[in-house]
C-alpha atoms as a PDB file:
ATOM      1  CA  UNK A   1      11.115 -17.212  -9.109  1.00  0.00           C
ATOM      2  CA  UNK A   2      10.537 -18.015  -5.198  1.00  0.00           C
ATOM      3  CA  UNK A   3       7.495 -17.217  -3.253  1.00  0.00           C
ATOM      4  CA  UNK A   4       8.679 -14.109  -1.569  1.00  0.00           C
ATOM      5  CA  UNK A   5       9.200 -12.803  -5.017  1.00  0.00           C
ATOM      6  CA  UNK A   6       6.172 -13.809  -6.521  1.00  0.00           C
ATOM      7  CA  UNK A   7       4.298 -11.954  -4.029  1.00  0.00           C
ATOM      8  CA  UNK A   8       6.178  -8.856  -3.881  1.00  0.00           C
ATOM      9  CA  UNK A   9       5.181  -8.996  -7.995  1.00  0.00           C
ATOM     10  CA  UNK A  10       1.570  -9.587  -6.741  1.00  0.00           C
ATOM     11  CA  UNK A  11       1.362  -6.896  -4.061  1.00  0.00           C
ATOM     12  CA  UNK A  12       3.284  -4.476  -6.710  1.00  0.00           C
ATOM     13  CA  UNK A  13       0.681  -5.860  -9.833  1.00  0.00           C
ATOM     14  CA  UNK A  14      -2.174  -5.062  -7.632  1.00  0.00           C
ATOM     15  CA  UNK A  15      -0.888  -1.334  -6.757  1.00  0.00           C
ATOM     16  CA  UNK A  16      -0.848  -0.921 -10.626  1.00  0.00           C
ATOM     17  CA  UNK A  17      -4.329  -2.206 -11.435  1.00  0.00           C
ATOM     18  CA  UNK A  18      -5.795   0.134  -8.294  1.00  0.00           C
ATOM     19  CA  UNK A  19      -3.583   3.566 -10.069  1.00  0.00           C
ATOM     20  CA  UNK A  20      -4.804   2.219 -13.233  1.00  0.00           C
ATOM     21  CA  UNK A  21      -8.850   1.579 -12.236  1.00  0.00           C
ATOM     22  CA  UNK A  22      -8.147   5.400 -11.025  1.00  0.00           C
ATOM     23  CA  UNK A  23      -6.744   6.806 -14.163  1.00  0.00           C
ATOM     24  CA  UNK A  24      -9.387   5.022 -16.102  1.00  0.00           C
ATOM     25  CA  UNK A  25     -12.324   6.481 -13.734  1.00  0.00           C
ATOM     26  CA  UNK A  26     -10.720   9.711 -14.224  1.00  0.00           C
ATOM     27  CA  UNK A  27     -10.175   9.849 -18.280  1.00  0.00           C
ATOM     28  CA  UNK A  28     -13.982   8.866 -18.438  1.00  0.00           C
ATOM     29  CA  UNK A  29     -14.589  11.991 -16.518  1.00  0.00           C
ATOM     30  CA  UNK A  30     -12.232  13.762 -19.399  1.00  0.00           C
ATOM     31  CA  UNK A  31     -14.259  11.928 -21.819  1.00  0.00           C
ATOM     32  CA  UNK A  32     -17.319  12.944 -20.535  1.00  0.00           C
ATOM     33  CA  UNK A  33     -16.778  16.709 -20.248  1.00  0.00           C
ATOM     34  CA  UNK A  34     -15.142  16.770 -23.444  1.00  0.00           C
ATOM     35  CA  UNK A  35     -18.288  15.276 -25.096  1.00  0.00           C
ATOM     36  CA  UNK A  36     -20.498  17.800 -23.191  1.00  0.00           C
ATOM     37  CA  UNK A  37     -18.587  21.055 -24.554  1.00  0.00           C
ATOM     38  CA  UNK A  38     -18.227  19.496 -27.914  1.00  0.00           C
ATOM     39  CA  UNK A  39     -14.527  19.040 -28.448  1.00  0.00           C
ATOM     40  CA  UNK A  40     -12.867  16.338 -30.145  1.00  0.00           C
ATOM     41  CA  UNK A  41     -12.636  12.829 -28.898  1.00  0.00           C
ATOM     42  CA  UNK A  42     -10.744  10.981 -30.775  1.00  0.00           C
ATOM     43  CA  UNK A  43      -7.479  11.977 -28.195  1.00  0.00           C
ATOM     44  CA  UNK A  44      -9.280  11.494 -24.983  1.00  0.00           C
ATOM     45  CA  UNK A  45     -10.760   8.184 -26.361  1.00  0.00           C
ATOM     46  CA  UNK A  46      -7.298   6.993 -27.732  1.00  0.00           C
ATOM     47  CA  UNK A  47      -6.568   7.528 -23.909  1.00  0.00           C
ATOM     48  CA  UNK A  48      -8.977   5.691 -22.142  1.00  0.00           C
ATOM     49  CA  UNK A  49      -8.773   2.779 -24.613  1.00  0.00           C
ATOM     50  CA  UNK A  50      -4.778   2.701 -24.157  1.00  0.00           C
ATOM     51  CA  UNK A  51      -5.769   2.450 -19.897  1.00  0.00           C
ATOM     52  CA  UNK A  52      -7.710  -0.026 -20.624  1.00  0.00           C
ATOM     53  CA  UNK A  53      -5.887  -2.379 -22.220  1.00  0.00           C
ATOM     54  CA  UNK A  54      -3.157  -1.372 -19.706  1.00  0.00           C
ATOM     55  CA  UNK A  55      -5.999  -2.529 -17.126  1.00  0.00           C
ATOM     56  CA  UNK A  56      -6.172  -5.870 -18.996  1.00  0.00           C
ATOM     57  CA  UNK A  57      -2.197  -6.611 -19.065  1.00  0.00           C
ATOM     58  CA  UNK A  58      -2.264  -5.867 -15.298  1.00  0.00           C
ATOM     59  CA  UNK A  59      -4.925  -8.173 -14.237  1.00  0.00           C
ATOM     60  CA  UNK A  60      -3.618 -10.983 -16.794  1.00  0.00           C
ATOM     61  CA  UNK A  61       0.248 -10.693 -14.925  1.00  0.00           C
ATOM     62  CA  UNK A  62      -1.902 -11.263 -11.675  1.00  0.00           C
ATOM     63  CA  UNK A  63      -3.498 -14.064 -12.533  1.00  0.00           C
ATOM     64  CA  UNK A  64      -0.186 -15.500 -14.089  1.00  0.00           C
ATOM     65  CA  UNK A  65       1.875 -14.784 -10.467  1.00  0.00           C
ATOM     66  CA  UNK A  66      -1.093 -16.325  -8.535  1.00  0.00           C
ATOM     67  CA  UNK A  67      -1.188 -19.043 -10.657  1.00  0.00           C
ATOM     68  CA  UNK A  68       3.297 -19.692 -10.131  1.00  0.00           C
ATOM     69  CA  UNK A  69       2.216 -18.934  -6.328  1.00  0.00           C
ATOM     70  CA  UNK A  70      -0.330 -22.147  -6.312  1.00  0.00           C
ATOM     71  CA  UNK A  71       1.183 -24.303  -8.757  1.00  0.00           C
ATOM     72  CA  UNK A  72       4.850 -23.799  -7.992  1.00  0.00           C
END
């Protein structure tokens, strides 16, 4: 993979870990009303912790095309 296209990866891995730092700030909100009114969590949980490691893949595939970027 060239330069050019390991950046256009990076610039496109970034937009997903911004949309996914959103959704996760957002299902925390979920989680948090949900908890006040008393309704089950196990869903809204499942959610968050399925964003999360989302989150995780995300910021792992940026560090890989910054590390081709440096070293290649």
């Amino acid at each position: 993979m060239d330069h050019a296209q390991l950046q256009k990866q990076l610039s496109a891995t970034d937009s997903h870990i911004a949309e996914a730092k959103a959704l996760i700030a957002r299902q925390r909100a979920v989680l948090a009303r949900a908890r006040a009114v008393g309704y089950p969590l196990e869903t809204a949980q499942a959610t968050l912790d399925a964003l999360e490691s989302s989150l995780l893949m995300f910021e792992k595939h940026r560090e890989w095309a910054i590390s081709n970027m440096t070293n290649g």
